[in-house]
C-alpha atoms as a PDB file:
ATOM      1  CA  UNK A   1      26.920 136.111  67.814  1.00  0.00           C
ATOM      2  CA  UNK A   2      26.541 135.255  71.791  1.00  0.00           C
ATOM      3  CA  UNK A   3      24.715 131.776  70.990  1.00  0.00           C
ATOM      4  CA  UNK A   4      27.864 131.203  68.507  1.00  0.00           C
ATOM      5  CA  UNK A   5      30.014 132.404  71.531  1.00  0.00           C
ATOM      6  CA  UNK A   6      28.227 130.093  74.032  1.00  0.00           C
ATOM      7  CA  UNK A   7      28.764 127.074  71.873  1.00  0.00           C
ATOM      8  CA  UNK A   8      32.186 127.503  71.476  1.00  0.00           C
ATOM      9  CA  UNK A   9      32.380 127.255  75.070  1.00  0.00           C
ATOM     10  CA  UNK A  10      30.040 124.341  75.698  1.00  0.00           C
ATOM     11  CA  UNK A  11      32.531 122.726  73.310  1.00  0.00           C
ATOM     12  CA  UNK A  12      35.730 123.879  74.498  1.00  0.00           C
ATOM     13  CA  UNK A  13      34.389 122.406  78.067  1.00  0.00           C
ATOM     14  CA  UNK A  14      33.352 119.339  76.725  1.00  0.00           C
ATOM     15  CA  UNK A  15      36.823 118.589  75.328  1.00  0.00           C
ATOM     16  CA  UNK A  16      38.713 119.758  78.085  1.00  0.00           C
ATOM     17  CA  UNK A  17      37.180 117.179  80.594  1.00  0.00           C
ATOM     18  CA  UNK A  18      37.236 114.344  77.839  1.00  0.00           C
ATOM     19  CA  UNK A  19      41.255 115.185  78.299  1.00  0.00           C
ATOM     20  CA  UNK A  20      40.954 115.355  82.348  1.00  0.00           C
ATOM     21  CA  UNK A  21      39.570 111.283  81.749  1.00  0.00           C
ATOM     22  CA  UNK A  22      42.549 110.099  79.629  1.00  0.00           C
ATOM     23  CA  UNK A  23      46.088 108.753  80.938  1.00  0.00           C
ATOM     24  CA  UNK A  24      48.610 111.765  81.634  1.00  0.00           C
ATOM     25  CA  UNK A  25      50.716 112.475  78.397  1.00  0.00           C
ATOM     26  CA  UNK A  26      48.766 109.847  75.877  1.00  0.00           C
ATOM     27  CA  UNK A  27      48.949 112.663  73.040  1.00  0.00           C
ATOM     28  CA  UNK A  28      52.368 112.942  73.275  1.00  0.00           C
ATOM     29  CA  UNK A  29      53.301 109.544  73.588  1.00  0.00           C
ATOM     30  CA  UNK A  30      54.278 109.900  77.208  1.00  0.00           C
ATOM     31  CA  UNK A  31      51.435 107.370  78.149  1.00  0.00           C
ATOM     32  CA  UNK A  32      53.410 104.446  76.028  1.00  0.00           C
ATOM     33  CA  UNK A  33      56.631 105.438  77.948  1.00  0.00           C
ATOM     34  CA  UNK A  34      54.815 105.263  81.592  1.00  0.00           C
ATOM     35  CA  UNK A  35      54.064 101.963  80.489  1.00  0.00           C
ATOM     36  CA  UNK A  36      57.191 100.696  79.898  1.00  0.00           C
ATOM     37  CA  UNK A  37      58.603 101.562  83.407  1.00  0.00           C
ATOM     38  CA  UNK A  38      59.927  98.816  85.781  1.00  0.00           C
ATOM     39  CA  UNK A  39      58.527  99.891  89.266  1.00  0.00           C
ATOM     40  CA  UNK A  40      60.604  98.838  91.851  1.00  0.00           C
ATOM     41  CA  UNK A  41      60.636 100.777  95.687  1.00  0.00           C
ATOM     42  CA  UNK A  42      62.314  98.415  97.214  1.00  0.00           C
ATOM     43  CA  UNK A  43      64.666  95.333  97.595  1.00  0.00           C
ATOM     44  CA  UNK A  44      61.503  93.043  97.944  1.00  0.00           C
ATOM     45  CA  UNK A  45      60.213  94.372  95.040  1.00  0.00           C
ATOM     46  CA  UNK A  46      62.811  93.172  93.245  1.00  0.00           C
ATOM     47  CA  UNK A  47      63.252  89.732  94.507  1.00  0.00           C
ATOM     48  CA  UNK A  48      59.357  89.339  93.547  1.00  0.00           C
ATOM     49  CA  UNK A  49      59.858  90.086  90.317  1.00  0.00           C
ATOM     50  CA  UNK A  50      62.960  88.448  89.597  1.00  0.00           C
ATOM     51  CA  UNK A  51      61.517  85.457  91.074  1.00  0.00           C
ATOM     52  CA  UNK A  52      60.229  82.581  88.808  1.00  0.00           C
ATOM     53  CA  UNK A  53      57.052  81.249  88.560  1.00  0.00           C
ATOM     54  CA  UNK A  54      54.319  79.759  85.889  1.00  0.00           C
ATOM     55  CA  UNK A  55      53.364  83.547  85.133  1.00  0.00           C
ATOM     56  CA  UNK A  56      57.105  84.971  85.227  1.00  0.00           C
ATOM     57  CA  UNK A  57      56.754  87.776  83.016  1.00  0.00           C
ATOM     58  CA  UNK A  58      60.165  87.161  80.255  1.00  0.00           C
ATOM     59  CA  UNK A  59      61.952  90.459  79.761  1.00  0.00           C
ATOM     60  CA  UNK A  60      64.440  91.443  76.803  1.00  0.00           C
ATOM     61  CA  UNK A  61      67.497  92.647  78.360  1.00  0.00           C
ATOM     62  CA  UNK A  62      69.017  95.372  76.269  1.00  0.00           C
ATOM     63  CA  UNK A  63      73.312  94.002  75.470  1.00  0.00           C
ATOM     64  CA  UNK A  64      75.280  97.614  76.220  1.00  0.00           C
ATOM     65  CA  UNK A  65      72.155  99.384  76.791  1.00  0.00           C
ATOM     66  CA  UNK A  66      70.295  98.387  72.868  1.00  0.00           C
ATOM     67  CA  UNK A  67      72.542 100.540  70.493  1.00  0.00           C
ATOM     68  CA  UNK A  68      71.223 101.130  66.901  1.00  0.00           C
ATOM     69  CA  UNK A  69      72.144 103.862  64.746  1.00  0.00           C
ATOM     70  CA  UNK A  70      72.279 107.318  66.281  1.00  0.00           C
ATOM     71  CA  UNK A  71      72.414 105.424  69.613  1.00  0.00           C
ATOM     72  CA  UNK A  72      75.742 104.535  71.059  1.00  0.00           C
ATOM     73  CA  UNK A  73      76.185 101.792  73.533  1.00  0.00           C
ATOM     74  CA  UNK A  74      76.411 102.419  77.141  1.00  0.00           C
ATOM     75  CA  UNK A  75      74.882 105.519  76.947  1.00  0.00           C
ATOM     76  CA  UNK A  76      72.005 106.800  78.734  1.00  0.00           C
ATOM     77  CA  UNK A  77      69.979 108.434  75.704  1.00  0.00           C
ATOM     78  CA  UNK A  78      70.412 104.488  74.535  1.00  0.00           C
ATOM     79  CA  UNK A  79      68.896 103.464  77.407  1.00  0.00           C
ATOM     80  CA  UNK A  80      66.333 105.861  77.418  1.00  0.00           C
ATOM     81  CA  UNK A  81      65.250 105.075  73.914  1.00  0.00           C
ATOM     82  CA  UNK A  82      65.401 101.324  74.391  1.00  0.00           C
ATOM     83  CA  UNK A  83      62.806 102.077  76.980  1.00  0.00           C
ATOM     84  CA  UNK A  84      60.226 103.744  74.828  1.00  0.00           C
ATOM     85  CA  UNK A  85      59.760 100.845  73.001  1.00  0.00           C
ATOM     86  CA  UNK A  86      59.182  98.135  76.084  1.00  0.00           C
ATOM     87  CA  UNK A  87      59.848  97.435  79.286  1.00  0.00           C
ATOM     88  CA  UNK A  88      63.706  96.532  79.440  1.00  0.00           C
ATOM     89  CA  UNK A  89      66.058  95.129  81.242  1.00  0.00           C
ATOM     90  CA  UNK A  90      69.447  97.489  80.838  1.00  0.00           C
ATOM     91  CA  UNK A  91      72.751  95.773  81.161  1.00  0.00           C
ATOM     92  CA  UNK A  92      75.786  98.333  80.902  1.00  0.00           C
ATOM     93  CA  UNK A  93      79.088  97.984  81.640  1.00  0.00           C
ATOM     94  CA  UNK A  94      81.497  99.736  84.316  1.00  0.00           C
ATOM     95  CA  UNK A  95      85.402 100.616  84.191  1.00  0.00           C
ATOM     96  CA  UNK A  96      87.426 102.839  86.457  1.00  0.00           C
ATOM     97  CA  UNK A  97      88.954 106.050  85.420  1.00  0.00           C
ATOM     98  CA  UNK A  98      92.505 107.779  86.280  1.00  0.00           C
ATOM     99  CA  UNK A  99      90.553 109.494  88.872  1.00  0.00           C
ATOM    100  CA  UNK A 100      88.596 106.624  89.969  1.00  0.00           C
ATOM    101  CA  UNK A 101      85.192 107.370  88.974  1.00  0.00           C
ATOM    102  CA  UNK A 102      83.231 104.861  87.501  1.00  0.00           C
ATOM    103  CA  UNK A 103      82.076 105.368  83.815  1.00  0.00           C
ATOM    104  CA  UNK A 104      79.865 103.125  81.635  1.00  0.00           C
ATOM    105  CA  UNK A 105      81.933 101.410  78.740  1.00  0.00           C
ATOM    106  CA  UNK A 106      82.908  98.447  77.227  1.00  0.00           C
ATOM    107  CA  UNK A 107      85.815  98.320  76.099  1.00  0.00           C
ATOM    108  CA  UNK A 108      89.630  98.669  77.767  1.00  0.00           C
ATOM    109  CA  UNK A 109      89.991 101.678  75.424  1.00  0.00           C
ATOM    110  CA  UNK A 110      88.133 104.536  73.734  1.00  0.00           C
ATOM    111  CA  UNK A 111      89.309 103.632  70.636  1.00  0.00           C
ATOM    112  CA  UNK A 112      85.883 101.822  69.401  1.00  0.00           C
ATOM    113  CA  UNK A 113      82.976 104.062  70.727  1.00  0.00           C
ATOM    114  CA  UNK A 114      84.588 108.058  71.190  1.00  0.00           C
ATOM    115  CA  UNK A 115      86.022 110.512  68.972  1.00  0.00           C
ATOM    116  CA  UNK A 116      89.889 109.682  70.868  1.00  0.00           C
ATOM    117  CA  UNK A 117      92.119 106.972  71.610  1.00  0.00           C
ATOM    118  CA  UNK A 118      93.814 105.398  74.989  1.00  0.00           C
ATOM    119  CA  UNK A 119      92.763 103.543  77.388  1.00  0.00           C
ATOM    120  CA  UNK A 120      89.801 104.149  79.902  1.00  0.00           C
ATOM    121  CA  UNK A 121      92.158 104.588  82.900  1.00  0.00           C
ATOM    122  CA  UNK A 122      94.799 106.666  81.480  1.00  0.00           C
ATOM    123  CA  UNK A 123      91.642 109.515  81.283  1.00  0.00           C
ATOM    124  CA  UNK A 124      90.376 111.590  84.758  1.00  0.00           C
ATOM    125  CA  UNK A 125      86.651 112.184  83.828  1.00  0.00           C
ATOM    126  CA  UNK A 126      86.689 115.362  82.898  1.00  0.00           C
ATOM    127  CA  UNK A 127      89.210 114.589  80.028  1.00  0.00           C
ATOM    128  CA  UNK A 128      86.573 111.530  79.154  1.00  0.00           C
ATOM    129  CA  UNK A 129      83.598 114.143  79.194  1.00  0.00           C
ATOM    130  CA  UNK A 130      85.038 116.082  76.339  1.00  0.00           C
ATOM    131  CA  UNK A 131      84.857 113.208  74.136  1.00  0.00           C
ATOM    132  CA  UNK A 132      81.789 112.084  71.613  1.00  0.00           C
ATOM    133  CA  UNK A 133      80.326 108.525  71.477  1.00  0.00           C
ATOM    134  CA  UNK A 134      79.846 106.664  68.408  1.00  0.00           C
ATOM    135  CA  UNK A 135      77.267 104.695  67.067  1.00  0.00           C
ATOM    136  CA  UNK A 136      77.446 101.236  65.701  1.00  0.00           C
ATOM    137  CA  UNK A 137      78.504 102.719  62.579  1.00  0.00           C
ATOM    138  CA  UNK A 138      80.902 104.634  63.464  1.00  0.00           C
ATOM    139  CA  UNK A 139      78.784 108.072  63.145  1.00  0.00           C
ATOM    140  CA  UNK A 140      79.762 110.133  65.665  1.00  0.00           C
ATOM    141  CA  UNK A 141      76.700 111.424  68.230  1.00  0.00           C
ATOM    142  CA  UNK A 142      76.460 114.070  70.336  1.00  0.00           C
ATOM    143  CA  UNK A 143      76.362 111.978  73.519  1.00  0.00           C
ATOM    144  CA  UNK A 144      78.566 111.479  76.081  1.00  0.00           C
ATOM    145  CA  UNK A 145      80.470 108.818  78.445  1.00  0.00           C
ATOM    146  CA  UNK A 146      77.744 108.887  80.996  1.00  0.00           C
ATOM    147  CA  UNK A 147      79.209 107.878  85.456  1.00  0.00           C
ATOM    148  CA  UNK A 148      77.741 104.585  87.067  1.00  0.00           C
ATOM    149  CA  UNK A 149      75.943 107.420  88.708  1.00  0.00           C
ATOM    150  CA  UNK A 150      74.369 109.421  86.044  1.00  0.00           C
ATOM    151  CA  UNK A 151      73.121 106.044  84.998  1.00  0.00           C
ATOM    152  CA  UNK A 152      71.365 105.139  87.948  1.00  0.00           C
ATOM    153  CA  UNK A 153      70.070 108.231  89.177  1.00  0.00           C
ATOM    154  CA  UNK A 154      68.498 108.139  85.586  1.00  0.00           C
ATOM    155  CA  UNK A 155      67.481 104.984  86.255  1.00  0.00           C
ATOM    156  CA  UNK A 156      65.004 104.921  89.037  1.00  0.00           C
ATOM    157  CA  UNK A 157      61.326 103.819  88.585  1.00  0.00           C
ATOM    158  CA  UNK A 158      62.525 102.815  84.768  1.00  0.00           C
ATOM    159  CA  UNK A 159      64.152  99.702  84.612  1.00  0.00           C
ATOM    160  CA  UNK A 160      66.256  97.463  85.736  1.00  0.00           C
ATOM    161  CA  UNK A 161      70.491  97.585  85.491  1.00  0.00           C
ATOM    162  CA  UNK A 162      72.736  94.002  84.835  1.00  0.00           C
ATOM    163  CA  UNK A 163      76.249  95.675  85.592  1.00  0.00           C
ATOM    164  CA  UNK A 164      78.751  93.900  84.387  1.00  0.00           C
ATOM    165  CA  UNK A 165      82.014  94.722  86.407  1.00  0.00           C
ATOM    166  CA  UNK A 166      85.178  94.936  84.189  1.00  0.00           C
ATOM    167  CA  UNK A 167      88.526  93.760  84.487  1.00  0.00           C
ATOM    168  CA  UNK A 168      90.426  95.930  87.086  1.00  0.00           C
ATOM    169  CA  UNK A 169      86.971  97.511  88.437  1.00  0.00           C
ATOM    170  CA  UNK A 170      86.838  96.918  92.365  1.00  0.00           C
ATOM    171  CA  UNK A 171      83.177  95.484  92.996  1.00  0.00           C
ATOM    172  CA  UNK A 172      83.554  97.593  96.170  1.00  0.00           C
ATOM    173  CA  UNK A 173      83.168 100.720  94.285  1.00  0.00           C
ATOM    174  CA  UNK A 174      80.324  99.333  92.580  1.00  0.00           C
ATOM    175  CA  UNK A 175      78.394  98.453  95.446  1.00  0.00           C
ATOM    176  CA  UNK A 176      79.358 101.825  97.124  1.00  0.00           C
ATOM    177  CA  UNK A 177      77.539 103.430  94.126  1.00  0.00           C
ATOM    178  CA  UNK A 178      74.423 101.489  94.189  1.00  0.00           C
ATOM    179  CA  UNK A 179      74.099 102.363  97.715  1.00  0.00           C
ATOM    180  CA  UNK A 180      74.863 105.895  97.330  1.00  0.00           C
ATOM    181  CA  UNK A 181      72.351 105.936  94.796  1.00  0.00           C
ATOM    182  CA  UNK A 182      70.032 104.433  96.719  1.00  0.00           C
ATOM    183  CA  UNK A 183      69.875 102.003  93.464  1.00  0.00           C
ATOM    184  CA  UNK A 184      69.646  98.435  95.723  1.00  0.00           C
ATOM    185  CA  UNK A 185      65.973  98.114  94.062  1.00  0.00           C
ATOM    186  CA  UNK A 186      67.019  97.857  90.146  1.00  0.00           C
ATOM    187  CA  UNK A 187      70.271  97.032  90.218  1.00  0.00           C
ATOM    188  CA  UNK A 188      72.049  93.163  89.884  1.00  0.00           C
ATOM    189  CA  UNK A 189      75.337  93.180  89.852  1.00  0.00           C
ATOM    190  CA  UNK A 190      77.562  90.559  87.128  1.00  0.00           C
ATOM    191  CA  UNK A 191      79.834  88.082  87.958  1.00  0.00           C
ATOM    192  CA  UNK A 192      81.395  84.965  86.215  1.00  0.00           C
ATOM    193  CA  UNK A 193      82.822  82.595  88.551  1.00  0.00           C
ATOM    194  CA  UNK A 194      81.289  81.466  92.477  1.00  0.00           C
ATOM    195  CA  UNK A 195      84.049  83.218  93.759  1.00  0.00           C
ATOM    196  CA  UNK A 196      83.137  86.547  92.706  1.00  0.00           C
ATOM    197  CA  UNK A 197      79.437  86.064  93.568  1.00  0.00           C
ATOM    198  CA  UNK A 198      81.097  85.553  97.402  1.00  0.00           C
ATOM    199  CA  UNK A 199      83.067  88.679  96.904  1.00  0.00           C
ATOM    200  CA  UNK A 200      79.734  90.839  95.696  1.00  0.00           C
ATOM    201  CA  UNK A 201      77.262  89.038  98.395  1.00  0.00           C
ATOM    202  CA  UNK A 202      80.079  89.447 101.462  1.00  0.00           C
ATOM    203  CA  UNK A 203      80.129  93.501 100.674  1.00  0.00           C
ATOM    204  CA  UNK A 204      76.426  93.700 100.140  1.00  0.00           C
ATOM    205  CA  UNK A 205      73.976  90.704 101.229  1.00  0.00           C
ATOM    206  CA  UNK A 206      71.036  91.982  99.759  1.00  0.00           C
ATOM    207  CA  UNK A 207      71.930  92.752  96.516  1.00  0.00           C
ATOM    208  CA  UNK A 208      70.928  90.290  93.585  1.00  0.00           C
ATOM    209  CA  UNK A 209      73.387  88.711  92.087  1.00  0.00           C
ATOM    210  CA  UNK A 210      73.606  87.429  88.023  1.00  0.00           C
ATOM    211  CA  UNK A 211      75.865  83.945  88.289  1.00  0.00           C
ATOM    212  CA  UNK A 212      76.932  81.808  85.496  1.00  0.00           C
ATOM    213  CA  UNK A 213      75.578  79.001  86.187  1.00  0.00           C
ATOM    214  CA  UNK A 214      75.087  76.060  83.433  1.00  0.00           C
ATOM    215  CA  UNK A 215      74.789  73.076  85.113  1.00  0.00           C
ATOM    216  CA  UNK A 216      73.602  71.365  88.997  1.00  0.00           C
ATOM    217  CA  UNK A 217      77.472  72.029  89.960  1.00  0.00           C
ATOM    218  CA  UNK A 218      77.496  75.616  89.721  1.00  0.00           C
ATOM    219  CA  UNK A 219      74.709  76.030  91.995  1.00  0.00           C
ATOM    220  CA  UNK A 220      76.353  73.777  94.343  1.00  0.00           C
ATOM    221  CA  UNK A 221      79.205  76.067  94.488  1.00  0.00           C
ATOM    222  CA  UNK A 222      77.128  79.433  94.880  1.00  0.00           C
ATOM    223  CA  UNK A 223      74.957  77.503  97.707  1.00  0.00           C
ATOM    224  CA  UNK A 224      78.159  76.217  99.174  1.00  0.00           C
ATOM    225  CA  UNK A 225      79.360  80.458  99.561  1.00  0.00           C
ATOM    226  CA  UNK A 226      75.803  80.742 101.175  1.00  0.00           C
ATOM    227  CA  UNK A 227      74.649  82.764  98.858  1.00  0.00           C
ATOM    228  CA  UNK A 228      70.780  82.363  98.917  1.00  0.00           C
ATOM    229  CA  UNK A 229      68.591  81.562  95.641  1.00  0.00           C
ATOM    230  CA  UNK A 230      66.272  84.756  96.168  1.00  0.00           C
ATOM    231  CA  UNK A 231      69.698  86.228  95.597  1.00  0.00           C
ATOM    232  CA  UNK A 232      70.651  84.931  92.235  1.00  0.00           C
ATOM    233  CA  UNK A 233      69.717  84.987  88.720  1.00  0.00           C
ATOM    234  CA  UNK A 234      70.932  82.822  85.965  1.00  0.00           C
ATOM    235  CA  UNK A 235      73.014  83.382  82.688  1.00  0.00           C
ATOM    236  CA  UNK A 236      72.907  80.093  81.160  1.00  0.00           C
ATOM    237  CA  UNK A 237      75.071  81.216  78.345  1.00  0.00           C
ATOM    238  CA  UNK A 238      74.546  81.564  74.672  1.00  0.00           C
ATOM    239  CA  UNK A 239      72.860  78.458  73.706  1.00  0.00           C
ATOM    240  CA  UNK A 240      70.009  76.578  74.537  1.00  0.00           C
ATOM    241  CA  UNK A 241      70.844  74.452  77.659  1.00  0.00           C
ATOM    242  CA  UNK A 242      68.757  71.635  78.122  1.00  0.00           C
ATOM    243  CA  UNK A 243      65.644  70.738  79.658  1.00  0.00           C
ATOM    244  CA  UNK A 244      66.665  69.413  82.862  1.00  0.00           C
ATOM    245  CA  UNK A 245      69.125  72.806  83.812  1.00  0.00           C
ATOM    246  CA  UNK A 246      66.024  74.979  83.460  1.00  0.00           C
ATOM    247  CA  UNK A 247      64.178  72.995  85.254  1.00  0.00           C
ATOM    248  CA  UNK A 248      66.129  72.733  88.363  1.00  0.00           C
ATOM    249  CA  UNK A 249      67.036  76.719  88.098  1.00  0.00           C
ATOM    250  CA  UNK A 250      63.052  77.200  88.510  1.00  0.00           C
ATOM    251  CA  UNK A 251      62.336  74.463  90.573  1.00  0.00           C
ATOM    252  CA  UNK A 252      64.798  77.104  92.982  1.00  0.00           C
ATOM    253  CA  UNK A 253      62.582  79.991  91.962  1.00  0.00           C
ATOM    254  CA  UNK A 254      65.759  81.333  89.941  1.00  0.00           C
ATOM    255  CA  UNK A 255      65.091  83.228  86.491  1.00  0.00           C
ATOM    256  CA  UNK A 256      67.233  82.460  83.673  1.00  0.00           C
ATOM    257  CA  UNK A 257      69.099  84.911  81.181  1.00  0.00           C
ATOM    258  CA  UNK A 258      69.713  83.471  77.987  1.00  0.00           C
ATOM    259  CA  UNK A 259      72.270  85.406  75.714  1.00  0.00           C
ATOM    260  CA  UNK A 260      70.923  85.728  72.354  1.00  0.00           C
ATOM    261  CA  UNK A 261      73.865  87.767  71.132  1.00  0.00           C
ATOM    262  CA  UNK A 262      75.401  86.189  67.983  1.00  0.00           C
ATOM    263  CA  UNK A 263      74.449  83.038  67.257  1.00  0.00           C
ATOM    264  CA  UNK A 264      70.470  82.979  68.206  1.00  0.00           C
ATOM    265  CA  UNK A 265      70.204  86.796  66.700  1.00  0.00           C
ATOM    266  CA  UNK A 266      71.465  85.767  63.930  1.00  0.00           C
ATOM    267  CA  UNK A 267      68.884  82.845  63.708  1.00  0.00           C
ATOM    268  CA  UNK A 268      66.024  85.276  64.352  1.00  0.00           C
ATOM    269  CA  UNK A 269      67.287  87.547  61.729  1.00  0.00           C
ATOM    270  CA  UNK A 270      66.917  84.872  59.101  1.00  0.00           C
ATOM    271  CA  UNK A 271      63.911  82.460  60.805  1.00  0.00           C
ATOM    272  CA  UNK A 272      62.028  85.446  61.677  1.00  0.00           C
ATOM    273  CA  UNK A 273      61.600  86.633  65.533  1.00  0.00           C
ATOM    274  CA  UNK A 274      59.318  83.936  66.426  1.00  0.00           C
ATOM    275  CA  UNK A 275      62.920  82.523  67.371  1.00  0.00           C
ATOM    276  CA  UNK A 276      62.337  84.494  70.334  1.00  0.00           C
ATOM    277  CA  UNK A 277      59.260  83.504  71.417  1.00  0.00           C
ATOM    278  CA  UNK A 278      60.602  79.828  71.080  1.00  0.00           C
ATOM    279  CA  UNK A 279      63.075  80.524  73.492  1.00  0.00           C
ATOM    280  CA  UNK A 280      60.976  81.513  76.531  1.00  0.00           C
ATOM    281  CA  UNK A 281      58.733  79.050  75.574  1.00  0.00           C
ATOM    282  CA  UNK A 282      61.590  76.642  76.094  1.00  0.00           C
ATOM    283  CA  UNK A 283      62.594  77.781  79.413  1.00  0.00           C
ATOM    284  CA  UNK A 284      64.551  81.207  79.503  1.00  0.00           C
ATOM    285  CA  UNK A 285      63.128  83.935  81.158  1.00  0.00           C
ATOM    286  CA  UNK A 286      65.952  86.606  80.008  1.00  0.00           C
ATOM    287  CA  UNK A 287      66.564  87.347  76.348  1.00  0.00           C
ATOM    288  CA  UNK A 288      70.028  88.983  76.508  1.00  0.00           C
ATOM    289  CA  UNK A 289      70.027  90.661  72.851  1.00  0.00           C
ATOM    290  CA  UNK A 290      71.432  93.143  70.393  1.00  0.00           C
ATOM    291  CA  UNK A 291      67.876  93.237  68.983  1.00  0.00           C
ATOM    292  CA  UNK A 292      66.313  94.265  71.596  1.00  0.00           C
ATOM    293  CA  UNK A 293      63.655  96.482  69.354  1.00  0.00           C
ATOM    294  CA  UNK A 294      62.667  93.247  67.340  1.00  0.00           C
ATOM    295  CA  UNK A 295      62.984  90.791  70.861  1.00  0.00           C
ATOM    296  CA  UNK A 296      60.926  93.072  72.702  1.00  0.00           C
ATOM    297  CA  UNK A 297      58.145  92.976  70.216  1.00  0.00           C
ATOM    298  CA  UNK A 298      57.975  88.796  70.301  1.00  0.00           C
ATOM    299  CA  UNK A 299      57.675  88.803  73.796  1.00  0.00           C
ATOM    300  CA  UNK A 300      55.211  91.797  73.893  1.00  0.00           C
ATOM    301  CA  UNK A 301      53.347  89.086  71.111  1.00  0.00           C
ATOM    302  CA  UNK A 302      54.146  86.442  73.554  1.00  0.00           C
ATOM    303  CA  UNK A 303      52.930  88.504  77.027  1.00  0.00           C
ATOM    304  CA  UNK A 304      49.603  89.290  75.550  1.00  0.00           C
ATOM    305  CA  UNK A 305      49.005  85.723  73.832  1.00  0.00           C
ATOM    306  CA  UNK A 306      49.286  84.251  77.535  1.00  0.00           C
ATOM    307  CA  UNK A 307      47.635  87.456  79.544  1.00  0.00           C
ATOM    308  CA  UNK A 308      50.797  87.628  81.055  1.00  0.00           C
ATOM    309  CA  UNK A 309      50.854  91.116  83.155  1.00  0.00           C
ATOM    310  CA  UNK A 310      53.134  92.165  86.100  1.00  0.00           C
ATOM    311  CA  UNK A 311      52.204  94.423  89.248  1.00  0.00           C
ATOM    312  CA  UNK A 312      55.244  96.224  89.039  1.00  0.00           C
ATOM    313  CA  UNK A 313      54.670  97.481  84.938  1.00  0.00           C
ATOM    314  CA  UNK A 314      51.724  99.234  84.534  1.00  0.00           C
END
């Protein structure tokens, strides 16, 4: 009975430190999620890693946060799911309420994505709080319209945020949040014309910037506002753009976001997602998606083909 006793221990101990060698939370899955994470401490972090280079290491960047079924768009439980599955770019998308508090969603109204009707800044926040997201189908969640802040306090050490500013949203408050979140490592902020690249980079210098810029012209005009190329990132639009416009974007050290949404999903869906692959292989850096769960996969295929690997995921 004591040598059966003493064995159990010897193997009881034996296990135990076999567990004290492996990653922290690799039974549970945890490990996988670690991962995923986008490290980022600080602003020069990020203009590292969102600088290009012969071993840039090409991202999916999750349209409204990746929603799927049970997963609403702009919602942080979206988010947080899109992460599981790769690392991840997150772009979301900011309005103003009655109250002026910044909340993540698309639309001008509720109608779409809650459980009510109206428009975003006819609501104070607590009114918005009471309502329920929906999914893509129209199945409503239990999930909520999550703050700018909620966001990116959730955000830290996880990923990185593309906000895209809506109509009637003062980029002021945006900024204001970033820094009060201390968020000026993972977040770039959206615009769509030179002159609101000015606006962002006047209120905050050091904050990256994602410009629309398609051809040699509209980098003129962001370089003409002084706004410097460690600053910006690219969204080329949603189609290929040719040769020569990705290679003067990275002959600046400027990555490029291509959107995928529509057109080039819808290729992938019926091609197969080597579509993606083709892409980066082409010259973006970005995939902008609504697939970001098959996307991510290519360019995981992709990453480890080329031993592509990044100090800042683990």
């Amino acid at each position: 009975m004591v040598k059966d006793f003493t064995k159990f221990l010897f193997v009881l101990f034996i296990a135990s430190l076999c567990t004290s060698c492996l990653p922290s939370g690799i039974g549970s899955g945890e490990f996988r999620y670690n991962a995923n994470k986008i490290k980022l401490k600080t602003t020069t972090d990020l203009y590292r890693f969102l600088t290009y280079n012969e071993k840039r290491y090409p991202l999916v960047s999750a349209h409204r946060g990746g929603p799927t079924a049970k997963f609403p768009e702009n919602a942080i439980e979206t988010f947080e799911n899109s992460l599981r599955q790769h690392p991840v770019i997150i772009e979301c998308d900011v309005r103003v309420t009655k109250d002026s508090v910044l909340v993540l969603m698309h639309d001008e109204t509720v109608d779409r994505t809650t459980t009510a009707t109206g428009k975003v800044h006819e609501y104070d926040l607590v009114a918005l709080k009471k309502l329920r997201l929906k999914d893509p189908d129209g199945q409503v969640t239990a999930y909520r319209i999550p703050t700018l802040d909620e966001a990116l306090r959730w955000g830290a050490g996880k990923v990185i945020f593309t906000i895209d500013v809506k109509r009637g949203t003062p980029y002021a408050s945006v900024v204001e949040a970033i820094r009060r979140n201390k968020a000026e490592a993972y977040s770039v902020v959206i615009t769509y014309n030179a002159d609101q690249a000015a606006t962002v980079h006047r209120l905050a210098p050091d904050l990256m910037i994602s410009a629309s810029i398609h051809s040699a012209s509209d980098l003129l005009r962001l370089n003409d506002r002084n706004i410097p190329d460690n600053r910006l990132m690219a969204f080329v639009g949603t189609s290929e753009v040719n040769k020569q416009v990705y290679e003067l974007l990275h002959g600046h050290g400027i990555l490029c976001i291509l959107g995928t949404m529509g057109n080039l999903d819808k290729q992938a869906t019926s091609r197969g997602d080597t579509v993606y692959t083709g892409l980066v292989e082409r010259g973006a850096d970005i995939l902008s998606t609504d697939r970001p769960g098959e996307a991510g996969k290519a360019l995981n295929s992709y990453r480890k083909q080329y031993k592509i690997a990044s100090a800042y995921i683990n």
